[in-house]
Protein backbone atom coordinates (compact mmCIF):
# COMPACT_ATOMS: atom_id res chain seq x y z
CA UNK A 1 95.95 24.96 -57.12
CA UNK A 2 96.33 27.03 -60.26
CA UNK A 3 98.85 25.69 -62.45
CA UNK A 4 99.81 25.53 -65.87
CA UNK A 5 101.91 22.53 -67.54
CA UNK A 6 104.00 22.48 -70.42
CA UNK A 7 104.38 19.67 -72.93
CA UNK A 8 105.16 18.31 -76.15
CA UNK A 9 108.50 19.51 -76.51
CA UNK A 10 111.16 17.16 -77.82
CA UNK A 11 114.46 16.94 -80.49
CA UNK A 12 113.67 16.69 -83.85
CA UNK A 13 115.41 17.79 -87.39
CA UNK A 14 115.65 20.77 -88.97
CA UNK A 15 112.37 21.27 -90.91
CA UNK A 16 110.35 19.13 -88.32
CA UNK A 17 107.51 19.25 -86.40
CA UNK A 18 105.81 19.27 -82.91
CA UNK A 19 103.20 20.84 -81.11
CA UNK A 20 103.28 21.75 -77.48
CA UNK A 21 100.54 21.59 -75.21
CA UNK A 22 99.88 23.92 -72.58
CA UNK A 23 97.27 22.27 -69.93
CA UNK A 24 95.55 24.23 -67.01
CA UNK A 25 94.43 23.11 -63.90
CA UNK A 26 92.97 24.75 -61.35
CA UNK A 27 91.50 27.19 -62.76
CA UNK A 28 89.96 28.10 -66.45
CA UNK A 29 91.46 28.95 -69.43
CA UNK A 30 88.39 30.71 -71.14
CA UNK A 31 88.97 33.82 -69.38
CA UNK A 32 92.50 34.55 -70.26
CA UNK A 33 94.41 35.34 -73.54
CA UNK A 34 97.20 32.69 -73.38
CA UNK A 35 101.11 33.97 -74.48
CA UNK A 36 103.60 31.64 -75.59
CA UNK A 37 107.35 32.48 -74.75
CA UNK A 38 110.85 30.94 -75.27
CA UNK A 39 114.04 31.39 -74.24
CA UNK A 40 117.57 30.12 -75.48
CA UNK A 41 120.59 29.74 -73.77
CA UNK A 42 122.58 32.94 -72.89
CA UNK A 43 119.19 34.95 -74.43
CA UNK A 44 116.39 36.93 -72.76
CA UNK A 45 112.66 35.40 -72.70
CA UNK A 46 111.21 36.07 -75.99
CA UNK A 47 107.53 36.67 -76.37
CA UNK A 48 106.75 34.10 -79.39
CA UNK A 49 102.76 34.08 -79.70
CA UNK A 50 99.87 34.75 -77.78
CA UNK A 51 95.88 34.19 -77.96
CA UNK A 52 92.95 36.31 -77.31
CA UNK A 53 89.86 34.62 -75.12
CA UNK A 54 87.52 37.04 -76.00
CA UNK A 55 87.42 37.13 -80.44
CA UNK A 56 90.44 34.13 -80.66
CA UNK A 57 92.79 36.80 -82.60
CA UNK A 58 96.87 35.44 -82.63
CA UNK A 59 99.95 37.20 -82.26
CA UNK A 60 103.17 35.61 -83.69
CA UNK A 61 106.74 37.15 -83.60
CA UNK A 62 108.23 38.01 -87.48
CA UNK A 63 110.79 34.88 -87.16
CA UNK A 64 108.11 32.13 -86.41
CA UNK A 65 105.23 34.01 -88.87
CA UNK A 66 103.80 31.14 -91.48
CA UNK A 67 105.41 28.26 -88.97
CA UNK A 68 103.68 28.71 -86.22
CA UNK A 69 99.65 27.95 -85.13
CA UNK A 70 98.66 29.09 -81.67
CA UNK A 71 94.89 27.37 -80.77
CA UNK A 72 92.63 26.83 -77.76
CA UNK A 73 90.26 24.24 -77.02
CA UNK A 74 88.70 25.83 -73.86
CA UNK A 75 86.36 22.35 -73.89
CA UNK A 76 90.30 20.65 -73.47
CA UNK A 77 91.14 23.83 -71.28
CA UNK A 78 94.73 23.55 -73.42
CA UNK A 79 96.17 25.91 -75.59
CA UNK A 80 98.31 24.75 -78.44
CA UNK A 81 101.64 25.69 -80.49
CA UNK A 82 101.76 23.93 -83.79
CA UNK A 83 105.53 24.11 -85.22
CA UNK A 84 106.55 23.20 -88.36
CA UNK A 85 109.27 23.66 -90.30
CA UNK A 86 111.86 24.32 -87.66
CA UNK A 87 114.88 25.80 -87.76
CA UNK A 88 117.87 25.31 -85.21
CA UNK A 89 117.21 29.03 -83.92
CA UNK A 90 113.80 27.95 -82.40
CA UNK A 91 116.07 25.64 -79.86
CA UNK A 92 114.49 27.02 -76.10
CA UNK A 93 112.85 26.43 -73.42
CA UNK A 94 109.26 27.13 -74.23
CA UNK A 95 106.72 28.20 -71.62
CA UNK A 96 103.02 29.30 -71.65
CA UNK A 97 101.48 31.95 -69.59
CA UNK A 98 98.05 33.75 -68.28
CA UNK A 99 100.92 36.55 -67.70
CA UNK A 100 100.94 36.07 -63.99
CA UNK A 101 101.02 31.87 -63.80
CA UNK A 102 103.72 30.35 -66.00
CA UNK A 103 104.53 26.91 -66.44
CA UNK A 104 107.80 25.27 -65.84
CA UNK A 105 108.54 25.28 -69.62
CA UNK A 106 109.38 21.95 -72.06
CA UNK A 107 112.62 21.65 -74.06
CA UNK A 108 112.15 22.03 -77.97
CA UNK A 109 115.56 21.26 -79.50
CA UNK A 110 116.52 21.64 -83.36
CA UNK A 111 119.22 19.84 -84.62
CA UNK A 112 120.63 17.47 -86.87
């Protein structure tokens, strides 16, 4: 069963930390360029980053540029999203995807 699975996601403070997992199964990572993407309440789905699996070059949207980290570990078969310095604007739902399988997405809330 190909699946992917979000976690990581939490509530922490303004100017906080975390870093979201995203875990496949079923099938492996090492072939596919991995995109992260969020979505807040009332808002569309936002493409936030993505990875290559061929040379490992990174996309990242202006507003999380300098914050953000996208990684792999294809040994892990996970893909990463290091976060720092949040702001209460990065509140969403955050979900990874090969751009046909999504995951079901982990909560990252910002707030003091």
């Amino acid at each position: 069963q190909v699946q992917l699975v979000e976690s990581g996601g939490g509530l922490v403070q303004p100017g906080g930390s975390l870093r979201l997992s995203c875990a496949a199964s079923g099938f492996t990572l090492d072939y596919f360029a991995i995109g992260w993407f969020r979505q807040a309440p009332g808002k569309e789905r936002e493409g936030v980053s993505c990875i290559s699996n061929s040379d490992g070059s990174t996309y990242y949207v202006d507003s999380v540029k300098g914050r953000f980290t996208i990684s792999r570990d294809n040994a892990k078969n996970t893909v990463y999203l290091q976060m720092n310095r949040l702001k209460p604007e990065d509140t969403a739902v955050y979900y990874c995807t090969t751009g046909r399988a999504w995951g079901q997405g982990t909560q990252v809330t910002v707030s003091s």
